[in-house]
PDB file of N, CA and C in Angstrom:
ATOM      1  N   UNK A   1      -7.570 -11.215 -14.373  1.00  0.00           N
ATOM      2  CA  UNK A   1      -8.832 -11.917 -14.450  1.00  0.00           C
ATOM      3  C   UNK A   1      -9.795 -11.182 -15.364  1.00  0.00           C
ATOM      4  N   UNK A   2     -10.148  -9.853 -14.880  1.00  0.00           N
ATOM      5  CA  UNK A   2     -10.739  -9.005 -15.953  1.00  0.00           C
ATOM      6  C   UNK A   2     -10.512  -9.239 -17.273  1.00  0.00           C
ATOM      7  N   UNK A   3      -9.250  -9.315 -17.586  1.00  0.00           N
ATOM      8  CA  UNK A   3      -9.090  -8.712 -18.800  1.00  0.00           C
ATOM      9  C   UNK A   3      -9.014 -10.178 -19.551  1.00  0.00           C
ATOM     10  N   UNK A   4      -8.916 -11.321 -19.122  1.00  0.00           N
ATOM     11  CA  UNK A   4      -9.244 -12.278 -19.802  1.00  0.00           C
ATOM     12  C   UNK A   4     -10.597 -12.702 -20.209  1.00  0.00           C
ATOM     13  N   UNK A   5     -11.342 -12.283 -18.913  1.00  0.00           N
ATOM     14  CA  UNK A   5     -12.714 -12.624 -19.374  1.00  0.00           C
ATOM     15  C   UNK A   5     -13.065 -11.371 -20.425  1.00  0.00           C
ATOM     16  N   UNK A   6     -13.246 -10.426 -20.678  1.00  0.00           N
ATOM     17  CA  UNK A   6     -13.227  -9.254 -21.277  1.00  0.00           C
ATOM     18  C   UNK A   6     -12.853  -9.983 -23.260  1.00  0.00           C
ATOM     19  N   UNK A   7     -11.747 -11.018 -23.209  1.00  0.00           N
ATOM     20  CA  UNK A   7     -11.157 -11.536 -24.487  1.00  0.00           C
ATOM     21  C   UNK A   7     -12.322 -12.510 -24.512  1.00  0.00           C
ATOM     22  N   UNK A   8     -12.354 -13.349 -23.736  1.00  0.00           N
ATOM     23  CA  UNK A   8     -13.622 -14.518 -23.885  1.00  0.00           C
ATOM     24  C   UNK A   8     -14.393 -13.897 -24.385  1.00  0.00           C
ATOM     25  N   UNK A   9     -15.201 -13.158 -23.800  1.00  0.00           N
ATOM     26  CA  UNK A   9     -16.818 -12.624 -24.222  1.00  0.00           C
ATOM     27  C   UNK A   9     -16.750 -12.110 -25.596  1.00  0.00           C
ATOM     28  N   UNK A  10     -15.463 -11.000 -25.899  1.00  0.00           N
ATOM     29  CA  UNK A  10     -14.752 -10.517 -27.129  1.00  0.00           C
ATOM     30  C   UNK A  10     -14.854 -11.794 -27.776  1.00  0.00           C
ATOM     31  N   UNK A  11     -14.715 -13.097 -27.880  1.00  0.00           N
ATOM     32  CA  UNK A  11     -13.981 -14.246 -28.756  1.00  0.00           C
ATOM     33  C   UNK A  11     -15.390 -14.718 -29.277  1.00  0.00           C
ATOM     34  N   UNK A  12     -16.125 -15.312 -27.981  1.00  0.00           N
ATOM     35  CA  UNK A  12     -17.503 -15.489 -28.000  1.00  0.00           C
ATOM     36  C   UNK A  12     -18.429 -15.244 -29.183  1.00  0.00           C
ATOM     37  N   UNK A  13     -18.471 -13.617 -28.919  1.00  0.00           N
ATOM     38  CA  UNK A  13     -19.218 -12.646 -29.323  1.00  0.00           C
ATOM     39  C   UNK A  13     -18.956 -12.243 -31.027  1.00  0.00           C
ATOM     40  N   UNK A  14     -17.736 -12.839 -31.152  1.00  0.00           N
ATOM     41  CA  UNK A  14     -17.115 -12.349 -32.586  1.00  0.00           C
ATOM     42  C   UNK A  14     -17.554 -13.866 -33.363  1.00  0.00           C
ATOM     43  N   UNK A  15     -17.394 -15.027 -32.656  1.00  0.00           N
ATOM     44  CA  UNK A  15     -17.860 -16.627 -33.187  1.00  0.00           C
ATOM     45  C   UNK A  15     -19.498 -16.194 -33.480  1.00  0.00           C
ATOM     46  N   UNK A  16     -20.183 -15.540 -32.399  1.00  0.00           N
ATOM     47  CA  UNK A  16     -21.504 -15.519 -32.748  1.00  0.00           C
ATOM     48  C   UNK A  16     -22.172 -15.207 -33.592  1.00  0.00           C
ATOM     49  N   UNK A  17     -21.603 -13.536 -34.423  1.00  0.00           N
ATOM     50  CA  UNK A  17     -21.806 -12.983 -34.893  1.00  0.00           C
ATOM     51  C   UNK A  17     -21.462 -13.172 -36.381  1.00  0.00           C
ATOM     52  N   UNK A  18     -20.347 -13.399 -36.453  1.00  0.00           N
ATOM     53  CA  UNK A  18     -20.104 -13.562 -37.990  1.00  0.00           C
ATOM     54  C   UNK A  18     -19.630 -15.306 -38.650  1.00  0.00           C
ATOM     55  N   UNK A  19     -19.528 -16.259 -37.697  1.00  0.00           N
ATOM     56  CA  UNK A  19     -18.744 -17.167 -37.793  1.00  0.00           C
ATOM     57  C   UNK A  19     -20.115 -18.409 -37.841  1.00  0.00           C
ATOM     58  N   UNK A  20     -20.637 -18.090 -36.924  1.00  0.00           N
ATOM     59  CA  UNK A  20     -21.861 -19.234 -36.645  1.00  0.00           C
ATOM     60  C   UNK A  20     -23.243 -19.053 -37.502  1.00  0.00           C
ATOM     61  N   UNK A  21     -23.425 -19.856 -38.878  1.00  0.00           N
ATOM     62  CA  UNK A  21     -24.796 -19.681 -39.000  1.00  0.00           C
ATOM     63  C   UNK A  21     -25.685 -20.517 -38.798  1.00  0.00           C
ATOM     64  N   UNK A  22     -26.453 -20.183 -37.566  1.00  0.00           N
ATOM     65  CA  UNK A  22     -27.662 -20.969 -37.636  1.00  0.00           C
ATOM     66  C   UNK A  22     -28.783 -19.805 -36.807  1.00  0.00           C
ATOM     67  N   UNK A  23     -29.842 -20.652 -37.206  1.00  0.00           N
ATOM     68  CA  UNK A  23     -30.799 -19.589 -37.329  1.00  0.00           C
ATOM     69  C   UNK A  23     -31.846 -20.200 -36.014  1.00  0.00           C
ATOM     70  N   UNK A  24     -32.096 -19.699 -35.277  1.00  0.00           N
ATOM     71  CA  UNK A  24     -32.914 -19.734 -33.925  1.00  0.00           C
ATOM     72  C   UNK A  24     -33.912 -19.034 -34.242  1.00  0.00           C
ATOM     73  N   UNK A  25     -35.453 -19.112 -33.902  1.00  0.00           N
ATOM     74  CA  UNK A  25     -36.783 -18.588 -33.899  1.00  0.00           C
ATOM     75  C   UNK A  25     -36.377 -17.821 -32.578  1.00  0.00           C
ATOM     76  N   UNK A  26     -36.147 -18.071 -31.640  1.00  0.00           N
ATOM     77  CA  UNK A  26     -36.643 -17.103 -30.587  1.00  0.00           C
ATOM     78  C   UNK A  26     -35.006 -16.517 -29.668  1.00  0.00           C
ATOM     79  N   UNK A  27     -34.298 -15.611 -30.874  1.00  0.00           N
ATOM     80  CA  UNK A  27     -33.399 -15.597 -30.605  1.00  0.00           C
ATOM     81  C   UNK A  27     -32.301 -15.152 -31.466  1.00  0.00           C
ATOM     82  N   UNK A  28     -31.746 -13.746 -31.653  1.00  0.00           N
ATOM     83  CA  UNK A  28     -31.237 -13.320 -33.002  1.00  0.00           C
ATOM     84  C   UNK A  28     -29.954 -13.601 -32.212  1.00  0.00           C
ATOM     85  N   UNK A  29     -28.808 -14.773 -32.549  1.00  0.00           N
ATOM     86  CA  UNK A  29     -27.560 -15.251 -31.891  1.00  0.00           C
ATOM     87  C   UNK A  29     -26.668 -13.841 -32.328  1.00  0.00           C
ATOM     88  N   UNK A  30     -26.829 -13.280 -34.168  1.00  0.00           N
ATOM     89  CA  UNK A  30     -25.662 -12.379 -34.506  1.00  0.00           C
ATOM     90  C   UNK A  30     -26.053 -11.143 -33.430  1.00  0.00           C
ATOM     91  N   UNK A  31     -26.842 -10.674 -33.190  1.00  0.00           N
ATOM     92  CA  UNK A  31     -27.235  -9.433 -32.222  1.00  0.00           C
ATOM     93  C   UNK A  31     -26.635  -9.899 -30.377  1.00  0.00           C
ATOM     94  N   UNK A  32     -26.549 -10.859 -30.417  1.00  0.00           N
ATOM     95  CA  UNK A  32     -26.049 -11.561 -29.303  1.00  0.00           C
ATOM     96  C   UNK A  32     -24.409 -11.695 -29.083  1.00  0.00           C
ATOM     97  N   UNK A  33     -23.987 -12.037 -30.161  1.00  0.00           N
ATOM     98  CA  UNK A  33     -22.752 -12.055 -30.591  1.00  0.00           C
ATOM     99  C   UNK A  33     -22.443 -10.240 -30.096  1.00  0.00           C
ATOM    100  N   UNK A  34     -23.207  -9.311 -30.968  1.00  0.00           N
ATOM    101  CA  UNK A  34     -22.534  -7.841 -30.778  1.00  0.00           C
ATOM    102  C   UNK A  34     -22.781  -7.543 -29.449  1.00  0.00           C
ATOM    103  N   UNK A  35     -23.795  -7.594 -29.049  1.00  0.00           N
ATOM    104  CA  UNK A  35     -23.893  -7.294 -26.950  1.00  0.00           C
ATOM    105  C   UNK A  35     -22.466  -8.031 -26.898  1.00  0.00           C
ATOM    106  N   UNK A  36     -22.230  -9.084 -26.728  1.00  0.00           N
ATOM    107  CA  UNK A  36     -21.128  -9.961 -26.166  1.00  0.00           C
ATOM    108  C   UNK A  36     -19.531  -9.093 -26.751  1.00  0.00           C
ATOM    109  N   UNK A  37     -19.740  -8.800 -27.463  1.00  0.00           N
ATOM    110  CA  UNK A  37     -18.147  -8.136 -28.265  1.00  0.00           C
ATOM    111  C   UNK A  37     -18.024  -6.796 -27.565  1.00  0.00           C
ATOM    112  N   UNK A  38     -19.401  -5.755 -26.665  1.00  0.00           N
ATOM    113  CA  UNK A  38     -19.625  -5.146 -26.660  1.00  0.00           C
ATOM    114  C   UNK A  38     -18.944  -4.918 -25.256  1.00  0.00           C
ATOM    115  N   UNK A  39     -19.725  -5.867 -24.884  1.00  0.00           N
ATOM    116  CA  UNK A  39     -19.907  -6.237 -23.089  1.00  0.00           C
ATOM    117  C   UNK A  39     -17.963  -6.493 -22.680  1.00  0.00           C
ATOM    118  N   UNK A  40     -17.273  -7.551 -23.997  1.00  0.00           N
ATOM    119  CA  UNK A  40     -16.311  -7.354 -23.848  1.00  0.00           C
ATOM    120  C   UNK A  40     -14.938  -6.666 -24.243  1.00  0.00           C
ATOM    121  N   UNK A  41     -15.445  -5.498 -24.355  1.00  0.00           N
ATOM    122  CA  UNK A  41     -14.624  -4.385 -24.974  1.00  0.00           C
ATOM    123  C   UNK A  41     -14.898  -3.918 -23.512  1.00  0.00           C
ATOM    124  N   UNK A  42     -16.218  -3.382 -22.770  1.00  0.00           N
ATOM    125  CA  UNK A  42     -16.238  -2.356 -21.709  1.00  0.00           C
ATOM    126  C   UNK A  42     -15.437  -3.404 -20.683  1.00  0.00           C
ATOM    127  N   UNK A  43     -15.431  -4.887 -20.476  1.00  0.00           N
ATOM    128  CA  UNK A  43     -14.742  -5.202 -19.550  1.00  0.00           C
ATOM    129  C   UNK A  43     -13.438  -5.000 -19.506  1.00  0.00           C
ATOM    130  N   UNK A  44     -12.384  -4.926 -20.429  1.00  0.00           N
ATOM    131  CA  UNK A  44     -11.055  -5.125 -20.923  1.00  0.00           C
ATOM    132  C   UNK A  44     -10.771  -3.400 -20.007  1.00  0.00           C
ATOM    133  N   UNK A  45     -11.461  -2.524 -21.077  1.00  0.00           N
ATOM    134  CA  UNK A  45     -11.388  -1.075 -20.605  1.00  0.00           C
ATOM    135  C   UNK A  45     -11.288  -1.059 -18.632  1.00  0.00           C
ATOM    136  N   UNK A  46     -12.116  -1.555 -18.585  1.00  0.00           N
ATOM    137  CA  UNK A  46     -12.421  -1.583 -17.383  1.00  0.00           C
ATOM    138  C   UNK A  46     -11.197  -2.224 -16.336  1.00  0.00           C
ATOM    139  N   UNK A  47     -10.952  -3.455 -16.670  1.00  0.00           N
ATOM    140  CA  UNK A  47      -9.943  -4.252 -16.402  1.00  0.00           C
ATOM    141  C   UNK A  47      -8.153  -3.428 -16.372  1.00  0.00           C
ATOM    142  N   UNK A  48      -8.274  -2.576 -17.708  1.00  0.00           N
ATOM    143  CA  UNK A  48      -6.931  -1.932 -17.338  1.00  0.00           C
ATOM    144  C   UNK A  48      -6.862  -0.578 -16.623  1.00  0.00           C
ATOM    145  N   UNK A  49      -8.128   0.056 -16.199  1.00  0.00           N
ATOM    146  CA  UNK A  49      -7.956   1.019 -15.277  1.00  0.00           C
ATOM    147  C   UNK A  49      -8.253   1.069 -14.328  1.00  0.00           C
ATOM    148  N   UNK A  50      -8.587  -0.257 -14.179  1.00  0.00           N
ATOM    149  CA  UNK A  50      -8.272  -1.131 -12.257  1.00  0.00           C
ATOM    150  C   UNK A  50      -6.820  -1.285 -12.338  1.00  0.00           C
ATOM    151  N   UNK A  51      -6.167  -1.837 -13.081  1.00  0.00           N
ATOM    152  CA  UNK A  51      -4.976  -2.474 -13.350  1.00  0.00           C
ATOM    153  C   UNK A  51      -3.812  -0.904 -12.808  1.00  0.00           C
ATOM    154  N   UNK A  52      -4.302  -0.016 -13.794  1.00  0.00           N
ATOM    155  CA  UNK A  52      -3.589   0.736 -13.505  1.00  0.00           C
ATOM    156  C   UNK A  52      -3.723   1.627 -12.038  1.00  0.00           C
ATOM    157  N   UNK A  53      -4.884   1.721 -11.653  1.00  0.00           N
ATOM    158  CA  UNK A  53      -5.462   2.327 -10.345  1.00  0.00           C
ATOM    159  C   UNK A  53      -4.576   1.417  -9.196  1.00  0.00           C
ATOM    160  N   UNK A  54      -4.331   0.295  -9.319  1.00  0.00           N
ATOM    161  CA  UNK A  54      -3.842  -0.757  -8.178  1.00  0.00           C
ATOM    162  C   UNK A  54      -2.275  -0.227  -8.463  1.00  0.00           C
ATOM    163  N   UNK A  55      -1.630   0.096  -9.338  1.00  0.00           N
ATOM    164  CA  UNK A  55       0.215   0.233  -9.380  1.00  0.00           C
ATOM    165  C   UNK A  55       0.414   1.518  -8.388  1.00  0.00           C
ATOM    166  N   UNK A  56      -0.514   2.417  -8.710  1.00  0.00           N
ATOM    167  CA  UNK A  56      -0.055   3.586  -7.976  1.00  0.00           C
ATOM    168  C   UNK A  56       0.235   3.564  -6.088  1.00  0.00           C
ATOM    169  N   UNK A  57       1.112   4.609  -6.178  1.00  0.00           N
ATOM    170  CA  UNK A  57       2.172   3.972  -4.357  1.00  0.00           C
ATOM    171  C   UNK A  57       2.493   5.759  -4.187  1.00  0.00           C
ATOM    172  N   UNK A  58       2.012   5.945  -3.176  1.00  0.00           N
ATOM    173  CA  UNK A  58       2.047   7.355  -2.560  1.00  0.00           C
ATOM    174  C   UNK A  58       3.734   7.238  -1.361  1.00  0.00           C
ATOM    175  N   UNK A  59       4.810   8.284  -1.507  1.00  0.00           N
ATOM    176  CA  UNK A  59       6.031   8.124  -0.872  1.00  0.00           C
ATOM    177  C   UNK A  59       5.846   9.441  -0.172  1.00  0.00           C
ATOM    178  N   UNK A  60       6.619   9.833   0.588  1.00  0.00           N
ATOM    179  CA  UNK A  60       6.552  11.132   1.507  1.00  0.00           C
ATOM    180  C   UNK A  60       8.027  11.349   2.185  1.00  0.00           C
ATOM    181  N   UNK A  61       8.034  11.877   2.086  1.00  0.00           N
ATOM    182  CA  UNK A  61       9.662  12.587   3.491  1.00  0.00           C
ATOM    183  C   UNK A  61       9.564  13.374   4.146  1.00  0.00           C
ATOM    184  N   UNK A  62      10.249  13.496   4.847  1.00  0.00           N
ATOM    185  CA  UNK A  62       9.709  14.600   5.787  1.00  0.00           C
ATOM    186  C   UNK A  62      11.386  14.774   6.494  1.00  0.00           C
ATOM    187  N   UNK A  63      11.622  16.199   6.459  1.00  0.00           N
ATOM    188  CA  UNK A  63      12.912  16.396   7.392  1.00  0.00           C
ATOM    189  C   UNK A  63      12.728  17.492   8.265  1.00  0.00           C
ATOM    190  N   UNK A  64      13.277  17.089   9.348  1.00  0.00           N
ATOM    191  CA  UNK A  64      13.393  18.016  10.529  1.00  0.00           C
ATOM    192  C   UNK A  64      13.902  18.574  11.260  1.00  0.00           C
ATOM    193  N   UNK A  65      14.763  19.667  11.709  1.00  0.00           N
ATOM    194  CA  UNK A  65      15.687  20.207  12.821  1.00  0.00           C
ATOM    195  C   UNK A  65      15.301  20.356  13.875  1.00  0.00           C
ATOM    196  N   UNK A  66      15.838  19.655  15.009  1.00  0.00           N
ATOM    197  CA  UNK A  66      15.747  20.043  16.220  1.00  0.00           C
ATOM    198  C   UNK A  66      16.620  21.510  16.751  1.00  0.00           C
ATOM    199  N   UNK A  67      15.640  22.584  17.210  1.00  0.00           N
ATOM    200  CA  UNK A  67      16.351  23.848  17.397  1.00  0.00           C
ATOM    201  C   UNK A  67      17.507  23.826  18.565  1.00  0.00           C
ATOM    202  N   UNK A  68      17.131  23.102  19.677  1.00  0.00           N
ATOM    203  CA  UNK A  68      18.089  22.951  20.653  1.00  0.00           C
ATOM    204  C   UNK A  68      19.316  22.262  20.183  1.00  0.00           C
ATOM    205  N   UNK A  69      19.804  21.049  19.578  1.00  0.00           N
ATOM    206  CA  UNK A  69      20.917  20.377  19.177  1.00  0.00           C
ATOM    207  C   UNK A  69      21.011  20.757  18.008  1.00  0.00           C
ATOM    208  N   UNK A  70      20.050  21.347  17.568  1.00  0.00           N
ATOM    209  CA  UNK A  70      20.576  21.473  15.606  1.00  0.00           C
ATOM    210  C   UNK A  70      20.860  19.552  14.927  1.00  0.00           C
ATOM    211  N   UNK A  71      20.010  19.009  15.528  1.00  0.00           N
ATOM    212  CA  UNK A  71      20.101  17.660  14.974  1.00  0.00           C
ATOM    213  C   UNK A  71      19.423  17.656  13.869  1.00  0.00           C
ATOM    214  N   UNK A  72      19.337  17.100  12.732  1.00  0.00           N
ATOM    215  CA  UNK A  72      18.379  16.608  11.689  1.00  0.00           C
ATOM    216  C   UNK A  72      18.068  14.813  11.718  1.00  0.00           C
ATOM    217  N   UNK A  73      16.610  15.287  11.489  1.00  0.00           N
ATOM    218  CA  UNK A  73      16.124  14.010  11.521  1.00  0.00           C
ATOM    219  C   UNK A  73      15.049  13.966  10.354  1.00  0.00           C
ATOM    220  N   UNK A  74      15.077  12.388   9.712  1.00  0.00           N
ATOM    221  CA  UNK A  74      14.632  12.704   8.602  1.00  0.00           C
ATOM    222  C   UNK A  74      13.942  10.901   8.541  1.00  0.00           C
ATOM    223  N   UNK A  75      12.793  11.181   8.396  1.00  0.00           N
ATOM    224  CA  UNK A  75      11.602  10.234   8.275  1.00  0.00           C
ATOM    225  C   UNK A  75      11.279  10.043   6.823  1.00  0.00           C
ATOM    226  N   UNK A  76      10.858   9.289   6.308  1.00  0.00           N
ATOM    227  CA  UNK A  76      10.723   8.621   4.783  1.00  0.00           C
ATOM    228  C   UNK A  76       9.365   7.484   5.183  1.00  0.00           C
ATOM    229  N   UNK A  77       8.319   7.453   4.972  1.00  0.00           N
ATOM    230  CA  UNK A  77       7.435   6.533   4.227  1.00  0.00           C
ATOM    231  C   UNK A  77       7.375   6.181   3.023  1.00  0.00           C
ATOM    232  N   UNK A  78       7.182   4.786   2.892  1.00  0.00           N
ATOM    233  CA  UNK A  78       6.343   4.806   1.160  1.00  0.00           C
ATOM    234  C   UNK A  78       5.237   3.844   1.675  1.00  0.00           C
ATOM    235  N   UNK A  79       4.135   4.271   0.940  1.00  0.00           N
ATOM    236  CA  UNK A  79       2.847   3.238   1.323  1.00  0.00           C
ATOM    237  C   UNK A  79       2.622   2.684  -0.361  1.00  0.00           C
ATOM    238  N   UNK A  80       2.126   1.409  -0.195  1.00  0.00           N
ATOM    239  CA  UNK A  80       1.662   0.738  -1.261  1.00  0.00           C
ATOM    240  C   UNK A  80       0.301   0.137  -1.146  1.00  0.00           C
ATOM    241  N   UNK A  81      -0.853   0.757  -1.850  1.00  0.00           N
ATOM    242  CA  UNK A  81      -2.152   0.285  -1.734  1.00  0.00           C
ATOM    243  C   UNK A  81      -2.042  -1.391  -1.964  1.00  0.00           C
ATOM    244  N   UNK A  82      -2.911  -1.692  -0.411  1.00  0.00           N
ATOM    245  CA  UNK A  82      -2.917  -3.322  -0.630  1.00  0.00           C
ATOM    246  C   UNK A  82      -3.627  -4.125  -1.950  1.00  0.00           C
ATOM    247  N   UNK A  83      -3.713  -4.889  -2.311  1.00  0.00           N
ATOM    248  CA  UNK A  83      -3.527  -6.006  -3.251  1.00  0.00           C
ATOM    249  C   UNK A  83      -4.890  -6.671  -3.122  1.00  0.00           C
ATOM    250  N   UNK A  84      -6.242  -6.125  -3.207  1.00  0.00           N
ATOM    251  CA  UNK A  84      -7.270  -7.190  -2.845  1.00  0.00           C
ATOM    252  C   UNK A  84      -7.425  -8.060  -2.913  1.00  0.00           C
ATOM    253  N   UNK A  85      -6.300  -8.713  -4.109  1.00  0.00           N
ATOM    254  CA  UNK A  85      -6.502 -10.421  -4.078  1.00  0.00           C
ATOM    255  C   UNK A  85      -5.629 -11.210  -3.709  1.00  0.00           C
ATOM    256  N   UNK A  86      -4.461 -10.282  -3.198  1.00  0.00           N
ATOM    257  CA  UNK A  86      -3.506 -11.422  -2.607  1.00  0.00           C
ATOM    258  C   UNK A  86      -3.732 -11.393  -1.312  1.00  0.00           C
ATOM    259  N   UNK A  87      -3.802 -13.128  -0.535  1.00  0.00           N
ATOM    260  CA  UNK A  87      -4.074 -13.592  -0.009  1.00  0.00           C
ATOM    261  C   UNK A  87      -3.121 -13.631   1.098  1.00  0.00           C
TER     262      UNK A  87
END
């Protein structure tokens, strides 16, 4: 989601600036255009180090001897940070 809107504003912002001339009194559109190209560069950035922050998955093991039987026992987790948007 991020990172599409991040291209919009990028797409936007690049039409505004160099592509569109018309001239507004109360309202410089090309300076509008660069906030917007701006705004969507920091979203994209932003967008892939959520992206990447959400893949990461913490695993663990753990093994153990029981001293009386000399049994081994051996426990394994893996946790996976939940998914805020799946439903």
């Amino acid at each position: 989601m991020s990172l599409g809107l991040g291209i919009v504003l990028f797409v936007i912002g690049a039409i505004l600036a160099f592509a569109l001339n018309l001239t507004v009194d109360w309202i410089d559109l090309q300076l509008v255009g660069y906030i917007l190209m701006v705004a969507g560069v920091i979203v994209v950035i932003l967008g892939v180090i959520l992206l990447a922050r959400r893949r990461r998955s913490v695993a663990t093991s753990h093994t153990s001897v029981d001293p009386a039987t000399g049994d081994r026992a051996t426990r394994s987790e893996h946790s996976v940070p939940e998914d805020p948007t799946a439903l």
